[in-house]
Protein backbone atom coordinates (compact mmCIF):
# COMPACT_ATOMS: atom_id res chain seq x y z
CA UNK A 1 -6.38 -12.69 25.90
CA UNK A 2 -2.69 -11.14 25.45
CA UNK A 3 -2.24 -13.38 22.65
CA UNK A 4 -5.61 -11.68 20.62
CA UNK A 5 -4.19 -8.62 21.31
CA UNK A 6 -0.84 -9.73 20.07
CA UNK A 7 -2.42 -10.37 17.04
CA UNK A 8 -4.08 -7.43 16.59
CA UNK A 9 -0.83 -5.58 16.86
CA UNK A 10 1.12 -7.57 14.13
CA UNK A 11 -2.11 -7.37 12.02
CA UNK A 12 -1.92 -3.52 12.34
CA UNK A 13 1.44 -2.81 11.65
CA UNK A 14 3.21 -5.69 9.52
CA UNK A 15 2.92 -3.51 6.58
CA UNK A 16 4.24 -0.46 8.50
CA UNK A 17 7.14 -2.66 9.59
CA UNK A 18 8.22 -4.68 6.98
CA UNK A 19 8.08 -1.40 4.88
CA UNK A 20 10.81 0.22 7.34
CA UNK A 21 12.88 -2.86 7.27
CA UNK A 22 12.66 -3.28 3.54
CA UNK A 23 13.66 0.20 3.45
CA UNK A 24 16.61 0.40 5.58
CA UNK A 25 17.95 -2.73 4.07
CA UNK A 26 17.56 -1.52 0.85
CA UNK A 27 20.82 0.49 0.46
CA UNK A 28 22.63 -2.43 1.63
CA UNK A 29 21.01 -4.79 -0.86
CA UNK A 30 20.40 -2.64 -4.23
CA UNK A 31 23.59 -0.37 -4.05
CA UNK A 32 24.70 -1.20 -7.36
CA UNK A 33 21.49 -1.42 -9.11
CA UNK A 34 21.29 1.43 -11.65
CA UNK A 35 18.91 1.65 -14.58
CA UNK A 36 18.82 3.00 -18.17
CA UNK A 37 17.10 6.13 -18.59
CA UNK A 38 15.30 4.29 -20.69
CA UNK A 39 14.44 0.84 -19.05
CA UNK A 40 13.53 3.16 -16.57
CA UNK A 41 10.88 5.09 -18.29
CA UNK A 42 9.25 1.67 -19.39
CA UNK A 43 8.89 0.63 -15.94
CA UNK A 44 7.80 3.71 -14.63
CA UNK A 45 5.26 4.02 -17.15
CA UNK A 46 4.01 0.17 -16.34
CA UNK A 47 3.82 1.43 -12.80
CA UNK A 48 1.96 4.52 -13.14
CA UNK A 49 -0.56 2.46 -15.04
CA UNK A 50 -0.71 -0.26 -12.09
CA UNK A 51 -1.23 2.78 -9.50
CA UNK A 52 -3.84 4.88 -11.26
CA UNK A 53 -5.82 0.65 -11.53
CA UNK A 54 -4.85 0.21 -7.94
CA UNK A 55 -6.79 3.61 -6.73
CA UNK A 56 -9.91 3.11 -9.07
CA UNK A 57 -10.12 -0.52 -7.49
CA UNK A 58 -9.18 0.65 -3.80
CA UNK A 59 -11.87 3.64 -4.26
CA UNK A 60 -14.54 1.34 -5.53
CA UNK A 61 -14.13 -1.19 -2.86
CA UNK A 62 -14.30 1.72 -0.54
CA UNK A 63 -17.46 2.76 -1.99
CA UNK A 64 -19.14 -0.54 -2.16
CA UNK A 65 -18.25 -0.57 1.49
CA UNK A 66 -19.46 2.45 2.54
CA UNK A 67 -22.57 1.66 0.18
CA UNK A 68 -23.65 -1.81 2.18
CA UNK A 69 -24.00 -0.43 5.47
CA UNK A 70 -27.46 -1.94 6.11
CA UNK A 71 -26.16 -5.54 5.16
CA UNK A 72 -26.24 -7.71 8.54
CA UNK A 73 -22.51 -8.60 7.84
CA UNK A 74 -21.72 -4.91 8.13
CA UNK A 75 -23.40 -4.38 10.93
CA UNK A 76 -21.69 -7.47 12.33
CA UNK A 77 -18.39 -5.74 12.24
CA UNK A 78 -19.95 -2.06 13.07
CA UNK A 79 -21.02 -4.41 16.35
CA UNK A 80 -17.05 -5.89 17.32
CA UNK A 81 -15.76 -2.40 15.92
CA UNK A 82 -14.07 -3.88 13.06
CA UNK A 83 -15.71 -1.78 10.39
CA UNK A 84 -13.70 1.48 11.01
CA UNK A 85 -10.35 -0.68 10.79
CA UNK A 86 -11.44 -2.04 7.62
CA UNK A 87 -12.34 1.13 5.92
CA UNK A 88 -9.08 2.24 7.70
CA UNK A 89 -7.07 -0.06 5.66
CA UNK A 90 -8.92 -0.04 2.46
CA UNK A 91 -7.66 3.88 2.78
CA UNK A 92 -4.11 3.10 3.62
CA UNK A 93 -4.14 1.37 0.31
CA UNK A 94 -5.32 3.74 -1.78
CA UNK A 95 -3.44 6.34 -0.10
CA UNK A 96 -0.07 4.44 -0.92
CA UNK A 97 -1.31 3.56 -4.77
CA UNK A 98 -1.64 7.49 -4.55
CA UNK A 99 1.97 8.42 -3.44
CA UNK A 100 3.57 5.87 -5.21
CA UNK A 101 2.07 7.02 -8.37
CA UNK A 102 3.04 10.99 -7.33
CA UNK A 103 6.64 9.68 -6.92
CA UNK A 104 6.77 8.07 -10.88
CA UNK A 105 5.05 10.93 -12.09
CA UNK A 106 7.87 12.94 -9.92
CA UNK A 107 10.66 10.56 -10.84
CA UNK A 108 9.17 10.09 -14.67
CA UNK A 109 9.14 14.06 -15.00
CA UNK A 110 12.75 14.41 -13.60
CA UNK A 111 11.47 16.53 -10.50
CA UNK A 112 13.38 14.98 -7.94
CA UNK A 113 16.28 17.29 -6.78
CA UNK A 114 19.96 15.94 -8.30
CA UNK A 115 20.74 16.44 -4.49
CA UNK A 116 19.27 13.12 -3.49
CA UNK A 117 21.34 10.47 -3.33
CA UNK A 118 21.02 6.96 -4.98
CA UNK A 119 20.85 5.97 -1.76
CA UNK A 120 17.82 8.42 -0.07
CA UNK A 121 16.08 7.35 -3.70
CA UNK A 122 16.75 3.80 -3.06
CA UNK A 123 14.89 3.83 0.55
CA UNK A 124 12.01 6.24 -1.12
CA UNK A 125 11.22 3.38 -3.64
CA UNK A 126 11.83 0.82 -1.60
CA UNK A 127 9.40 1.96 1.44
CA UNK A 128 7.19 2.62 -1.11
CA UNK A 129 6.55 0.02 -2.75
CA UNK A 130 6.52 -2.03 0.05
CA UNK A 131 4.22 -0.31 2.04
CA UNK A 132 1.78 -0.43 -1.13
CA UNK A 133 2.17 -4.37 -1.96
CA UNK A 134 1.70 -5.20 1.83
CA UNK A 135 -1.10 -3.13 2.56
CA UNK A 136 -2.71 -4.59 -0.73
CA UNK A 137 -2.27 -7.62 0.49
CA UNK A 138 -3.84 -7.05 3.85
CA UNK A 139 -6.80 -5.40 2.19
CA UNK A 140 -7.43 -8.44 -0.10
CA UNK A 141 -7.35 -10.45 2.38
CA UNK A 142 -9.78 -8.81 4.19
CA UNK A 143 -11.91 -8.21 1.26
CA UNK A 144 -11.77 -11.85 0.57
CA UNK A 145 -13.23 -12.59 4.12
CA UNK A 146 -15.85 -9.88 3.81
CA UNK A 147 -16.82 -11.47 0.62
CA UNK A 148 -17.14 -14.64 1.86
CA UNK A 149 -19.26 -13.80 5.02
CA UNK A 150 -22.90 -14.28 4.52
């Protein structure tokens, strides 16, 4: 029984966690990693394009999930209280798509105070885009095991 719950726990928060220890090691790890202006702009362009596709997909897979509530598979999870948590982590992905793109569209529009230091801008990034690759991941890989369920 401990050993369930165990795993509940480490399914809940390894994206929480390796996004804090991604972040914190960050500094260490990409110090001297600085970018043209204009390399820069190129990726942050790429990336605002790979957000605003991450939220349309995130959205849509919330909908369609929200939309088969009378399927016996959703009901099957309603039943073990596992539909809340998956609709809870469908939104923690399109939440991070969602500040990730703010912060391009921030960083891409040069609104980030001067103040900040390559380092405080290094742990930004790197928390979030961590926190938005892992929680991806998570999701697909609950999506993929919705999808398969008959």
């Amino acid at each position: 029984m401990k050993a369930h719950r165990a795993g509940k726990l480490i399914e809940a928060y390894w994206p929480w966690t390796a996004s804090v220890v991604s972040a914190l090691l960050s500094p260490g790890l990409l110090r001297n990693v600085v970018l043209t202006f204009e390399t820069k702009s190129r990726m942050l362009e790429k990336l605002v394009d790979v957000c605003s596709i991450g939220i349309g997909f995130w959205t849509m897979a919330l909908a369609l999930l929200l939309a088969l509530e009378s399927r016996e598979t959703i009901e099957a999870l309603k039943a073990l209280g596992l539909y809340a948590k998956f609709a809870d982590y469908f939104l923690l992905t399109t939440y991070s798509f969602f500040f990730l793109l703010v912060f391009c569209l921030l960083t891409l529009a040069d609104f980030l105070p001067v103040r900040l230091s390559h380092d405080l801008r290094l742990i930004a990034w790197s928390f979030l885009l961590s926190i938005t690759f892992t929680s991806m991941m998570r999701s697909l890989h609950l999506l993929r095991k919705l999808l398969k369920s008959r």
